[in-house]
Protein backbone atom coordinates (compact mmCIF):
# COMPACT_ATOMS: atom_id res chain seq x y z
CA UNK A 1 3.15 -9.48 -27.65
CA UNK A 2 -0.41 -9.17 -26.07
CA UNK A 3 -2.92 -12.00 -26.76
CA UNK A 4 -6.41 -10.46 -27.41
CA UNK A 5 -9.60 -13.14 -27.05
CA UNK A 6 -12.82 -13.15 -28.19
CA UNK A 7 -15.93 -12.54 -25.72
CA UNK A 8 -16.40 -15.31 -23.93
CA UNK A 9 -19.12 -16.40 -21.34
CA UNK A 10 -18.43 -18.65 -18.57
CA UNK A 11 -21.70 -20.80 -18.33
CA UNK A 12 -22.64 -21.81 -14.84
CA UNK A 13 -22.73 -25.67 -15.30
CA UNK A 14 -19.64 -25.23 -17.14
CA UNK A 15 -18.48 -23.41 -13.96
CA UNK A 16 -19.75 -25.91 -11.59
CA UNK A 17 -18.22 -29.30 -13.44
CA UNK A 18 -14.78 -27.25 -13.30
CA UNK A 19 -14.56 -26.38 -9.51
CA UNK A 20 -15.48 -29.60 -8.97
CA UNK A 21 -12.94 -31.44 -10.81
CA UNK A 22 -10.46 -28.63 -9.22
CA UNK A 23 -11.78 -29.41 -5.80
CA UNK A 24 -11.13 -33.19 -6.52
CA UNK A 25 -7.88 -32.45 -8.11
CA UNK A 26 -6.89 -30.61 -4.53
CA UNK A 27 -8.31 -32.42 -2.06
CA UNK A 28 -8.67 -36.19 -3.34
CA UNK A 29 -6.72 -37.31 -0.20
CA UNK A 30 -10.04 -36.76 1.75
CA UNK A 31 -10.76 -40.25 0.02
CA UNK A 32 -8.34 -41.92 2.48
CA UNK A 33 -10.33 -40.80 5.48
CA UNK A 34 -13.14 -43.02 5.51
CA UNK A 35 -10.79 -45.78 3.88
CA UNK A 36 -8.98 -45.69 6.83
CA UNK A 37 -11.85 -45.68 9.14
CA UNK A 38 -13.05 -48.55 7.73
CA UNK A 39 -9.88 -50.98 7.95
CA UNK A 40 -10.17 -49.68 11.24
CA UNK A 41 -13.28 -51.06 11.80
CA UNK A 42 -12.75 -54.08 10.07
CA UNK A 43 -9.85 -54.72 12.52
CA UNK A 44 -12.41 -54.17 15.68
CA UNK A 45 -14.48 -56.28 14.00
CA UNK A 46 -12.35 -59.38 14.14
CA UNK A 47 -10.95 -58.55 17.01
CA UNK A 48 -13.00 -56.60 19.69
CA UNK A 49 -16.67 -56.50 18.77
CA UNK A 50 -19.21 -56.52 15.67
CA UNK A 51 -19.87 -52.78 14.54
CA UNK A 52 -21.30 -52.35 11.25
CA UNK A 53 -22.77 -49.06 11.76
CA UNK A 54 -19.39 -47.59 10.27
CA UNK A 55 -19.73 -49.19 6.93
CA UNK A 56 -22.73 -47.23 5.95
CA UNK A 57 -21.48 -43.66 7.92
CA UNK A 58 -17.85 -43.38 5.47
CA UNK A 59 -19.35 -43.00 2.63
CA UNK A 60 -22.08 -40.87 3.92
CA UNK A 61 -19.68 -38.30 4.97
CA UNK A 62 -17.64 -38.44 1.48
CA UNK A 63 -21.10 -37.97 0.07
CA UNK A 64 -21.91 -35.51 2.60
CA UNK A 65 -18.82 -33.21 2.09
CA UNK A 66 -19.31 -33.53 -2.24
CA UNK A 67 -22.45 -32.43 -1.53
CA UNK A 68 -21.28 -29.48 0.39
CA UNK A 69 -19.12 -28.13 -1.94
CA UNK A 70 -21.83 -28.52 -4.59
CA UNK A 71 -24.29 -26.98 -3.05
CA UNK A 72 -20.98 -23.59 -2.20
CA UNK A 73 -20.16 -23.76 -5.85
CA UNK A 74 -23.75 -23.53 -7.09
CA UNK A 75 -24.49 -20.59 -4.73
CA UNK A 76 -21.27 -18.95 -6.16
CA UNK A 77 -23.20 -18.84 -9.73
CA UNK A 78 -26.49 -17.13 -7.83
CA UNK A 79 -24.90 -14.22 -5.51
CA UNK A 80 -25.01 -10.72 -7.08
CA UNK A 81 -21.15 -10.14 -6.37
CA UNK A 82 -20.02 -13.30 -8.27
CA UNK A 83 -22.16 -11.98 -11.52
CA UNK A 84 -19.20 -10.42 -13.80
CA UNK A 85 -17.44 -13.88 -13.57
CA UNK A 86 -20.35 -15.03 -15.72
CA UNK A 87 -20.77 -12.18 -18.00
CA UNK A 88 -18.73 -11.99 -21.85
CA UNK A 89 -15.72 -10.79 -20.66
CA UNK A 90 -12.66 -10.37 -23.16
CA UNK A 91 -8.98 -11.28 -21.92
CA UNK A 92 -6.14 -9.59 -23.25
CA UNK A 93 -2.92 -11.28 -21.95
CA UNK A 94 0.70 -9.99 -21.96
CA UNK A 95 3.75 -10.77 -20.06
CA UNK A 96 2.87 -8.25 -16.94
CA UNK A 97 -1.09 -8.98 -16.19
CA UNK A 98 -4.18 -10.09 -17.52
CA UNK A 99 -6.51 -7.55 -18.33
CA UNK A 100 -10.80 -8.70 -18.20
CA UNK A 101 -12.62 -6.40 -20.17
CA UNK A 102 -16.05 -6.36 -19.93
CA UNK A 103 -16.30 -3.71 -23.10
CA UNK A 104 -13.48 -0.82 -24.30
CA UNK A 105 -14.12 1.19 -21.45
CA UNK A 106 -14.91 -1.26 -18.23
CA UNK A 107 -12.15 -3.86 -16.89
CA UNK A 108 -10.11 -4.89 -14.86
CA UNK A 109 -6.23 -5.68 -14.64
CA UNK A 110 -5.19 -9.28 -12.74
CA UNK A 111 -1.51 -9.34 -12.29
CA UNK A 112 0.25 -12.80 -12.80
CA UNK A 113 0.97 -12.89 -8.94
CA UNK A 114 -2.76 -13.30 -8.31
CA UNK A 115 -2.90 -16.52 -9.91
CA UNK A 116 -1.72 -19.58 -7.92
CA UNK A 117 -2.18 -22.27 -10.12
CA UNK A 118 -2.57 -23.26 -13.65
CA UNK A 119 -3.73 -26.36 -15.87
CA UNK A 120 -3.65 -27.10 -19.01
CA UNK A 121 -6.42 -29.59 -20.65
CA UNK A 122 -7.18 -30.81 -24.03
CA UNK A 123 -9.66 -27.98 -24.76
CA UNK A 124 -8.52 -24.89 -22.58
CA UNK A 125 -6.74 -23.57 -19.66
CA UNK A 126 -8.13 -23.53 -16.03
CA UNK A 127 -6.22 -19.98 -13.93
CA UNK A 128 -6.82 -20.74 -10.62
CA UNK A 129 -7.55 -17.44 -8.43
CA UNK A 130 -8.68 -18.72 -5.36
CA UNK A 131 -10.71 -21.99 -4.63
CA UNK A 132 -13.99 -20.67 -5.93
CA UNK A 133 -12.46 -18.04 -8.03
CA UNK A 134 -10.59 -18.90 -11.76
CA UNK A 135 -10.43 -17.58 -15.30
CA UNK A 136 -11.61 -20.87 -18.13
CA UNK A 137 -10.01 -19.45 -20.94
CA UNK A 138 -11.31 -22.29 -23.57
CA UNK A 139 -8.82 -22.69 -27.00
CA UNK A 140 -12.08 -21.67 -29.08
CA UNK A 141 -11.75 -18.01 -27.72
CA UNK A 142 -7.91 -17.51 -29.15
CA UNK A 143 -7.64 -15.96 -32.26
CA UNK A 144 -5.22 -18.29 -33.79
CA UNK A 145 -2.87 -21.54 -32.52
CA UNK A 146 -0.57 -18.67 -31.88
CA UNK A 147 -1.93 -17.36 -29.48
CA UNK A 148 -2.50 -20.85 -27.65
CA UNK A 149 1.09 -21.32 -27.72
CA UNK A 150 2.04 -17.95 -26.56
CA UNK A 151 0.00 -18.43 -23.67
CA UNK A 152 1.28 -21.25 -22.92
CA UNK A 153 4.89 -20.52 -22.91
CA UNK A 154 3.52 -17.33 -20.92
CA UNK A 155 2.29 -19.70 -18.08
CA UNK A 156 5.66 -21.72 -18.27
CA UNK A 157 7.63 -19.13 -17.67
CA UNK A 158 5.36 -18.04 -14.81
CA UNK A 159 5.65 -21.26 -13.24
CA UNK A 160 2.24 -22.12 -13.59
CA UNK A 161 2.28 -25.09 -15.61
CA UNK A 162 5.07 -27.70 -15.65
């Protein structure tokens, strides 16, 4: 069975909010960092000497690296080479790749090996290709609640999804 969609257009706030969350979803143990430099301090504090510089420098460098990414994911939606991830792009999905068609006669084929990771949310599924590189395949695009469930048993058996 092969799984056409309809066109679809990945906005780039849309795109932004997701890598994000993914980002956060990969890397929230970066939150223990600063936690840890500050019971650190706190310790020196009572023990060794007042130092309150730290207090104010942790969450400057959370801050600091969210803002980084931000600012990587936001040039992702501006450079010329990145542009066909937000154009309307069809997806037609089978058990052997994914193929991203930009119209009949342009496309590309993704094999299911190129895809390292997969969610499932309440309103669509997140294909992660690399950490500033996934498909957003929103329920809205499938043609019926078949097709959402097809795709979904496609991704279990793939491993992607628990």
């Amino acid at each position: 069975m092969i799984v056409k969609t309809r066109k679809y257009q990945l906005d780039n706030s849309t795109y932004i909010k997701l890598a994000m969350k993914h980002l956060l979803r990969t890397q929230w143990y970066w939150i223990f960092v600063p936690i840890g430099i500050i019971i650190i301090n706190v310790i020196l504090n009572l023990t060794v000497y007042p130092n309150i510089w730290i207090y104010f420098l942790a969450p400057v460098v959370v801050i600091g690296y969210l803002l980084f990414w931000l600012i990587q994911f936001t040039g992702v939606t501006q450079v010329e080479q990145n542009k066909v991830l937000f154009q309307k792009l069809l997806y037609e999905i089978d058990g052997r790749q994914i193929l991203i068609k930009l119209n009949q006669r342009e496309g590309m084929q993704m094999k299911w090996d190129m895809i390292k990771k997969a969610y499932k949310e309440k309103d669509h599924f997140l294909l992660v290709v690399s950490r500033a590189q996934f498909i957003h395949l929103p329920f809205s695009i499938f043609n019926s609640e078949n097709d959402v469930k097809f795709t979904e048993s496609l991704l279990k058996r793939k491993n992607l999804i628990p």
